[in-house]
C-alpha atoms as a PDB file:
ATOM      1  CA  UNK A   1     -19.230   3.425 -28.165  1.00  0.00           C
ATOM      2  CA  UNK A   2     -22.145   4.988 -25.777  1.00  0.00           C
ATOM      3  CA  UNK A   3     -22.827   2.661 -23.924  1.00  0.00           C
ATOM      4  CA  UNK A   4     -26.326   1.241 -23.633  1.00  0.00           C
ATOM      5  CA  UNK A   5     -26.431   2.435 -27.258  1.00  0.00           C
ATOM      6  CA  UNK A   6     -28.649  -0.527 -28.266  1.00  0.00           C
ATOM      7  CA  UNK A   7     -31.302   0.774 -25.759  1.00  0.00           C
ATOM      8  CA  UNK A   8     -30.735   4.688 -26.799  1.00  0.00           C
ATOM      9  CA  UNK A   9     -31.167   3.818 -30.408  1.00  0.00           C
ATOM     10  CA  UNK A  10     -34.757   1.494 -29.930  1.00  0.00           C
ATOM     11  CA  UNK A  11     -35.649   4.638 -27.745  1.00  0.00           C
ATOM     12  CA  UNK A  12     -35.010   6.788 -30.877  1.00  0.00           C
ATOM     13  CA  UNK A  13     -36.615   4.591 -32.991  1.00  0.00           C
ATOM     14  CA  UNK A  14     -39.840   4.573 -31.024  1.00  0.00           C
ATOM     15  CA  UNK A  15     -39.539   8.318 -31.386  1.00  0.00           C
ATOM     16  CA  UNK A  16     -38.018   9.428 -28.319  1.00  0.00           C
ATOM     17  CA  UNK A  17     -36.146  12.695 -29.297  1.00  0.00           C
ATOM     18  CA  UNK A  18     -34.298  12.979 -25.779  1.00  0.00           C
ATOM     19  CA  UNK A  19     -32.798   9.578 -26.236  1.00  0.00           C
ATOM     20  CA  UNK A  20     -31.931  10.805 -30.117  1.00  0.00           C
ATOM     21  CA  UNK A  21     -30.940  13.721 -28.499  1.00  0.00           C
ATOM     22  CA  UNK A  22     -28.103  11.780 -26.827  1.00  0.00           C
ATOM     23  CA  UNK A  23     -26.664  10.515 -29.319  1.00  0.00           C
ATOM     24  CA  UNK A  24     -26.676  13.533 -31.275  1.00  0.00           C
ATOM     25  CA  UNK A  25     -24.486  14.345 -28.222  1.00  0.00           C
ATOM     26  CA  UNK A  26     -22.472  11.573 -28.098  1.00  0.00           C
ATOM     27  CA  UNK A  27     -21.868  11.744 -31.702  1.00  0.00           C
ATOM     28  CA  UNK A  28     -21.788  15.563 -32.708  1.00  0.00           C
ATOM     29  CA  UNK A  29     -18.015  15.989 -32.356  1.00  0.00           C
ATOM     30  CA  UNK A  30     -16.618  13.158 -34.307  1.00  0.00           C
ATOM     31  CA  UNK A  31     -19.132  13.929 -37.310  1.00  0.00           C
ATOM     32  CA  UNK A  32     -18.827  17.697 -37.597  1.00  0.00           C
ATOM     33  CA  UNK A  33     -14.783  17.006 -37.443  1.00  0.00           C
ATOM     34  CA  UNK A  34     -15.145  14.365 -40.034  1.00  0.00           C
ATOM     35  CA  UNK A  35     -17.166  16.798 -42.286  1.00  0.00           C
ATOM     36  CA  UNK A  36     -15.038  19.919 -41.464  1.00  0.00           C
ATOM     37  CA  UNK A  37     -11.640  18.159 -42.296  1.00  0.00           C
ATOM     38  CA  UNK A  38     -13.149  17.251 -45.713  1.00  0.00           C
ATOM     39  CA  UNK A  39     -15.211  20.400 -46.469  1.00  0.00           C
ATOM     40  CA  UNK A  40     -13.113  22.702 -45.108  1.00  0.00           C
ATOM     41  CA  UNK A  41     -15.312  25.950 -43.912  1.00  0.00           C
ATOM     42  CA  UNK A  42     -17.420  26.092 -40.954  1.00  0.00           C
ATOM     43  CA  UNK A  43     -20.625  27.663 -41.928  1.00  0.00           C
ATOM     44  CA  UNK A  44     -20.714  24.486 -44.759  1.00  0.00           C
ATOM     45  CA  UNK A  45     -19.759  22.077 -42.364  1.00  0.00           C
ATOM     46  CA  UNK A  46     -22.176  23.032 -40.026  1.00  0.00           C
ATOM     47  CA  UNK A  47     -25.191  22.916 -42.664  1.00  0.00           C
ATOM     48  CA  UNK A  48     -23.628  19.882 -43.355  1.00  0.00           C
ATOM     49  CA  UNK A  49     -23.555  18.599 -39.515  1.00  0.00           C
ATOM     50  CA  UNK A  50     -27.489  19.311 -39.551  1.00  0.00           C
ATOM     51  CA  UNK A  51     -28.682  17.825 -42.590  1.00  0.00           C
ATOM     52  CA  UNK A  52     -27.406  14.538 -41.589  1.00  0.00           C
ATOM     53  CA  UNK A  53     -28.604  14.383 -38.118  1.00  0.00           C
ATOM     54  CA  UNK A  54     -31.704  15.299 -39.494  1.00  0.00           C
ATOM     55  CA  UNK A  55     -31.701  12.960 -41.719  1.00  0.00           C
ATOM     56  CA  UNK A  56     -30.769  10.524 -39.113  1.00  0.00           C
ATOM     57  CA  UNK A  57     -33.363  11.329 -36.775  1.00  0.00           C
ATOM     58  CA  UNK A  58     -35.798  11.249 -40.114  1.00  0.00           C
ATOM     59  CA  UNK A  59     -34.831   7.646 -41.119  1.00  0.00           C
ATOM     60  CA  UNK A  60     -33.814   6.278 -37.199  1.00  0.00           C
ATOM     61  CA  UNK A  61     -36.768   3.670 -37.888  1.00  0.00           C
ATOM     62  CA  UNK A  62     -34.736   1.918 -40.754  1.00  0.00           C
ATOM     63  CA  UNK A  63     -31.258   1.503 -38.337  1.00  0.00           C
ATOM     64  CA  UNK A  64     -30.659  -2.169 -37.833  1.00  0.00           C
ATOM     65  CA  UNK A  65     -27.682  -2.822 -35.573  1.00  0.00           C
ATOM     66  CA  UNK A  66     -25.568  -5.048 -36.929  1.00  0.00           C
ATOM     67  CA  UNK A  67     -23.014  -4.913 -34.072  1.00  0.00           C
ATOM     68  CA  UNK A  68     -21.600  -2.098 -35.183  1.00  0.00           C
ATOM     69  CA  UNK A  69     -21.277   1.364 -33.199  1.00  0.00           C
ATOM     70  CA  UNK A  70     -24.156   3.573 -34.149  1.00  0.00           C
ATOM     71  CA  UNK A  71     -21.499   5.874 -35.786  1.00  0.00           C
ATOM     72  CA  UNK A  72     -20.767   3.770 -38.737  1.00  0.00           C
ATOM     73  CA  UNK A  73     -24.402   4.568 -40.120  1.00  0.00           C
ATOM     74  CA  UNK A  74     -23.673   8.219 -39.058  1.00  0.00           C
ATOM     75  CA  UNK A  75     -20.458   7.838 -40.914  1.00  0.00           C
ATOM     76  CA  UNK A  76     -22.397   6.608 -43.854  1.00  0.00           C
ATOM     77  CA  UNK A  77     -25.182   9.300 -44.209  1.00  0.00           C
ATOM     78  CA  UNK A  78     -22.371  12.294 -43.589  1.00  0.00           C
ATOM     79  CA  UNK A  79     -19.612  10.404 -46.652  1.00  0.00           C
ATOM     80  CA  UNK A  80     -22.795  10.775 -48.968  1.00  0.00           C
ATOM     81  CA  UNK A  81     -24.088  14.281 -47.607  1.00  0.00           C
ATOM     82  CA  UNK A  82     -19.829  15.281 -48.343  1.00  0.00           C
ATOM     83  CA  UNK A  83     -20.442  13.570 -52.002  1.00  0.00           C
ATOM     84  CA  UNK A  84     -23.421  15.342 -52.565  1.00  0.00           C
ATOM     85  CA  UNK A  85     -21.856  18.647 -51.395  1.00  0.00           C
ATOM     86  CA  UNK A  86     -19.272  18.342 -54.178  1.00  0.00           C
ATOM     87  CA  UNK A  87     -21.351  17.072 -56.717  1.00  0.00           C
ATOM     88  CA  UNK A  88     -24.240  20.389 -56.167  1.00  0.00           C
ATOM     89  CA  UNK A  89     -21.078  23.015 -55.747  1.00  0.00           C
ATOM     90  CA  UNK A  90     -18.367  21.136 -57.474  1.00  0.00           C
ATOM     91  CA  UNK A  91     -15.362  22.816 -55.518  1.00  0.00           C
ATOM     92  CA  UNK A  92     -12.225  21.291 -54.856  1.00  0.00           C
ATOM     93  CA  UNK A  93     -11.655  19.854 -51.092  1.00  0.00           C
ATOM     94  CA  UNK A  94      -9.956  22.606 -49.435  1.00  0.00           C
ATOM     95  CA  UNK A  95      -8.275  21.349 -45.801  1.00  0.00           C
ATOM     96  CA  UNK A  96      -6.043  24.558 -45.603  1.00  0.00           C
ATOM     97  CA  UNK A  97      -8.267  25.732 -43.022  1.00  0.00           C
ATOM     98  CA  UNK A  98      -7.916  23.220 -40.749  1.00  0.00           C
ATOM     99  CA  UNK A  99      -6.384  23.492 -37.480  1.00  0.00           C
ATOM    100  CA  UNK A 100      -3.485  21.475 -36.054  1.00  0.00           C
ATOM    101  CA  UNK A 101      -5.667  20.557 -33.156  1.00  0.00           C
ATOM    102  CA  UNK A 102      -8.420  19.150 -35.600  1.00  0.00           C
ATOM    103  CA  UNK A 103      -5.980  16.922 -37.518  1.00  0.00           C
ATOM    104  CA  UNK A 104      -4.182  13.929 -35.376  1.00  0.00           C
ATOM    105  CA  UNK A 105      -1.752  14.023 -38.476  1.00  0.00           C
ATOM    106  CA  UNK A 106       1.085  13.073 -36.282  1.00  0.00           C
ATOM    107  CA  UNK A 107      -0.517   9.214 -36.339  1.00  0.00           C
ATOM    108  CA  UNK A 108      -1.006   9.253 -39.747  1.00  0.00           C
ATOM    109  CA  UNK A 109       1.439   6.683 -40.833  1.00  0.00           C
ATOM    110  CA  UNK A 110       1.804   4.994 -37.626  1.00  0.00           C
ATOM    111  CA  UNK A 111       4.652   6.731 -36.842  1.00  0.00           C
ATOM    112  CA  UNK A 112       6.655   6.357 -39.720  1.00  0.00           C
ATOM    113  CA  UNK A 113       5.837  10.418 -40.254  1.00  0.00           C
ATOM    114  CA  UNK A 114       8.695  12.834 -39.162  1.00  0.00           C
ATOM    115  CA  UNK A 115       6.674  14.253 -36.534  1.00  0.00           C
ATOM    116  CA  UNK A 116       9.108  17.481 -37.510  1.00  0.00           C
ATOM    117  CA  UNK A 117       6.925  17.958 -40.722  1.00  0.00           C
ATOM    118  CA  UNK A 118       4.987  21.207 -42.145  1.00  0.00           C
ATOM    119  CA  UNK A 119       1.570  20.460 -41.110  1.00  0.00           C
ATOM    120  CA  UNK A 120       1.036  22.557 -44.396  1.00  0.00           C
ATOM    121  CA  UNK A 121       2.764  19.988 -46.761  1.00  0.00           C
ATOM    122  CA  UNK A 122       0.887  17.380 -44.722  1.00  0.00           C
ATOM    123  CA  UNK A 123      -2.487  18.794 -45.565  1.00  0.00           C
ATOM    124  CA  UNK A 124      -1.389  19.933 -49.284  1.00  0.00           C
ATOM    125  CA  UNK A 125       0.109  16.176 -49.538  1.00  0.00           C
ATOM    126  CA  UNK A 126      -3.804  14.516 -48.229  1.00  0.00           C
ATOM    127  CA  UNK A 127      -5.504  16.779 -51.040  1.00  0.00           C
ATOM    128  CA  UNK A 128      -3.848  15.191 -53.396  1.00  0.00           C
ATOM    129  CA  UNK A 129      -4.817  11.317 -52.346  1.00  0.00           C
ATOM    130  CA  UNK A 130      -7.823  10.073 -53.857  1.00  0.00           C
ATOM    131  CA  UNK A 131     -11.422  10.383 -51.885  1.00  0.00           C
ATOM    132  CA  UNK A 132     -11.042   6.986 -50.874  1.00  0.00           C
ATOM    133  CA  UNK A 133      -7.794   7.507 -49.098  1.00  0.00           C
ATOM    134  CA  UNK A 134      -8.544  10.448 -47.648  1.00  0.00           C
ATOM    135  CA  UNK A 135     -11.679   8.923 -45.733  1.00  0.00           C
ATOM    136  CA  UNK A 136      -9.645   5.988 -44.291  1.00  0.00           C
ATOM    137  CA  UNK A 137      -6.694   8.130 -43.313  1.00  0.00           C
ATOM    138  CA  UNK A 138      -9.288  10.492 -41.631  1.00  0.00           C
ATOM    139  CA  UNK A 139     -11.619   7.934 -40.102  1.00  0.00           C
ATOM    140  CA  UNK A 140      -8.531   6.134 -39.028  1.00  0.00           C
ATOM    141  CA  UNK A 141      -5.964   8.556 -37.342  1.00  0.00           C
ATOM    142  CA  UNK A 142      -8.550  11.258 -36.786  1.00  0.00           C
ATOM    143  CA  UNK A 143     -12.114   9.288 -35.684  1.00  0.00           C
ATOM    144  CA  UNK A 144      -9.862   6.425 -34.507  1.00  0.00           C
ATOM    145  CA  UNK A 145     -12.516   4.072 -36.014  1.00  0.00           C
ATOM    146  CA  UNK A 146     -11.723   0.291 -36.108  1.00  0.00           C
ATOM    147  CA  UNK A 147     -10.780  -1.220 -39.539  1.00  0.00           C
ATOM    148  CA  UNK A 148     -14.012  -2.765 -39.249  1.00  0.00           C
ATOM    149  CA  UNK A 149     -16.336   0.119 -38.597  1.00  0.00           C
ATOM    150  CA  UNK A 150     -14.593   1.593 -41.606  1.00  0.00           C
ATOM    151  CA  UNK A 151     -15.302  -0.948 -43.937  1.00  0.00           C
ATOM    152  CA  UNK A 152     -18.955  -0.789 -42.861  1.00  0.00           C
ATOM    153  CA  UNK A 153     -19.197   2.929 -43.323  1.00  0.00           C
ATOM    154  CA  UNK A 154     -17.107   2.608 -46.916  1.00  0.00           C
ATOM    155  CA  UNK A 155     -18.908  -0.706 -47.724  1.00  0.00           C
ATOM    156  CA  UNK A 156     -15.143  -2.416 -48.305  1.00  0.00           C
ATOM    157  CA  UNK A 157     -13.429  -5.311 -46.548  1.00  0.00           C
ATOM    158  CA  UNK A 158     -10.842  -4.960 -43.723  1.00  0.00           C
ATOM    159  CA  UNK A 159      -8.912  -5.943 -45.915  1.00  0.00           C
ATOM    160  CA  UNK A 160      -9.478  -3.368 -48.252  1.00  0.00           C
ATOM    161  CA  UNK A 161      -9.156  -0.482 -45.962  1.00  0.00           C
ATOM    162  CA  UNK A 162      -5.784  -2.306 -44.748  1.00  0.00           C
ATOM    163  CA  UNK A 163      -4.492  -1.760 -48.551  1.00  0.00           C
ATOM    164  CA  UNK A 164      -6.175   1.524 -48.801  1.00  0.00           C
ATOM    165  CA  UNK A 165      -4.207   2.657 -45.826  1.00  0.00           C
ATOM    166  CA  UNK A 166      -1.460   0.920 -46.855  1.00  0.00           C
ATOM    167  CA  UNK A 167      -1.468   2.816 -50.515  1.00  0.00           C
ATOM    168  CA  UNK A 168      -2.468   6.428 -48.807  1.00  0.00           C
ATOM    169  CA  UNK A 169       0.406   6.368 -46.529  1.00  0.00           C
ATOM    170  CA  UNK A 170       3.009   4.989 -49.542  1.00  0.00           C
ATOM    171  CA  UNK A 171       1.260   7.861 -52.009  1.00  0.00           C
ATOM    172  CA  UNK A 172       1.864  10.549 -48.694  1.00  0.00           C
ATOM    173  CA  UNK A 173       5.453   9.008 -48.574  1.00  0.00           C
ATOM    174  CA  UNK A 174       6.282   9.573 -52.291  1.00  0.00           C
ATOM    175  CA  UNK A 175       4.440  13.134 -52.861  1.00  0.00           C
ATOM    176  CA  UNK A 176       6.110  14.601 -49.392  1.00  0.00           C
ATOM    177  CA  UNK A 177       9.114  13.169 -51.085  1.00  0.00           C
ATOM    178  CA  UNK A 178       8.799  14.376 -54.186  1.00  0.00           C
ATOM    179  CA  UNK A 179       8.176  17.800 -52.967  1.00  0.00           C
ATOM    180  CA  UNK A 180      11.879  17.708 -50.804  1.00  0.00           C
ATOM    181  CA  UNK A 181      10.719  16.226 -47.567  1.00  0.00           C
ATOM    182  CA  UNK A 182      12.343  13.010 -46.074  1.00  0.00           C
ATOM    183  CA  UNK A 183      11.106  10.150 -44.123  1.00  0.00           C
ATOM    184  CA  UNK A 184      12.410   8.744 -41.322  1.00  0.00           C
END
């Protein structure tokens, strides 16, 4: 979290671009990398990247902190930008360009992942989850976002996400499996 972020965001809201501008720098990274690992291509991602900062900075006035981390409402405006993509261009989510360095994949499942494994089955296995599972597995390992700034980005309980997380890394389990692969 940024700190002071309470006081950055009422400066924001009172239409302060530098103090927007901060956390558009604070928050930048995590977003485009959240985008990127489920669009897939960089020039996308990065009109992506800007149409929900601006429409952050266009909306700042309705944030209401609810003791959550400015990023969950990020979070929330760049899921439906992502569902929006794919419902305008209707392409399949295509990860194969993602680089090891951009995926944390070795967290995944908490260590119950062969850290030995094809980072290419990995990413063929997360295509195949469903869009739910692939935003908690992402926001999870890769963000690192609490189970409770996920549920307020995915509107779900903790409890929720657990069992999403839960199910993602028993569906990973079963099509890495299937395709060969063991588990430790």
């Amino acid at each position: 979290m940024l700190e002071k972020e309470v006081h950055i965001i009422r400066q924001a809201q009172q239409g302060n671009p530098e103090y927007f501008g901060m956390l558009y720098d604070h928050y930048l990274t995590p977003i485009y990398r959240f985008v990127f690992l489920k669009i897939g291509t960089k020039a996308e991602t990065e009109d992506l990247v800007h149409e929900i900062f601006l429409s952050a900075w266009k909306n700042i006035e309705d944030y209401d902190h609810l003791g959550f981390p400015f990023s969950s409402w990020l979070y929330q405006i760049a899921r439906h930008k992502v569902i929006d993509h794919y419902r305008t261009k209707k392409n399949n989510l295509n990860i194969e360009n993602v680089s090891e360095e951009n995926l944390k994949v070795v967290n995944i499942i908490e260590n119950e992942l062969d850290k030995n494994l094809d980072l290419n089955k990995i990413k063929d296995a997360i295509k195949q989850l469903n869009e739910d599972q692939q935003n908690v597995l992402i926001m999870r390992f890769v963000e690192d976002l609490s189970y409770e700034e996920i549920s307020a980005v995915l509107d779900k309980s903790e409890g929720a996400i657990r069992l999403i997380q839960h199910r993602a890394i028993q569906s990973l389990k079963q099509i890495i499996n299937k395709n060969g692969e063991q588990f430790i």
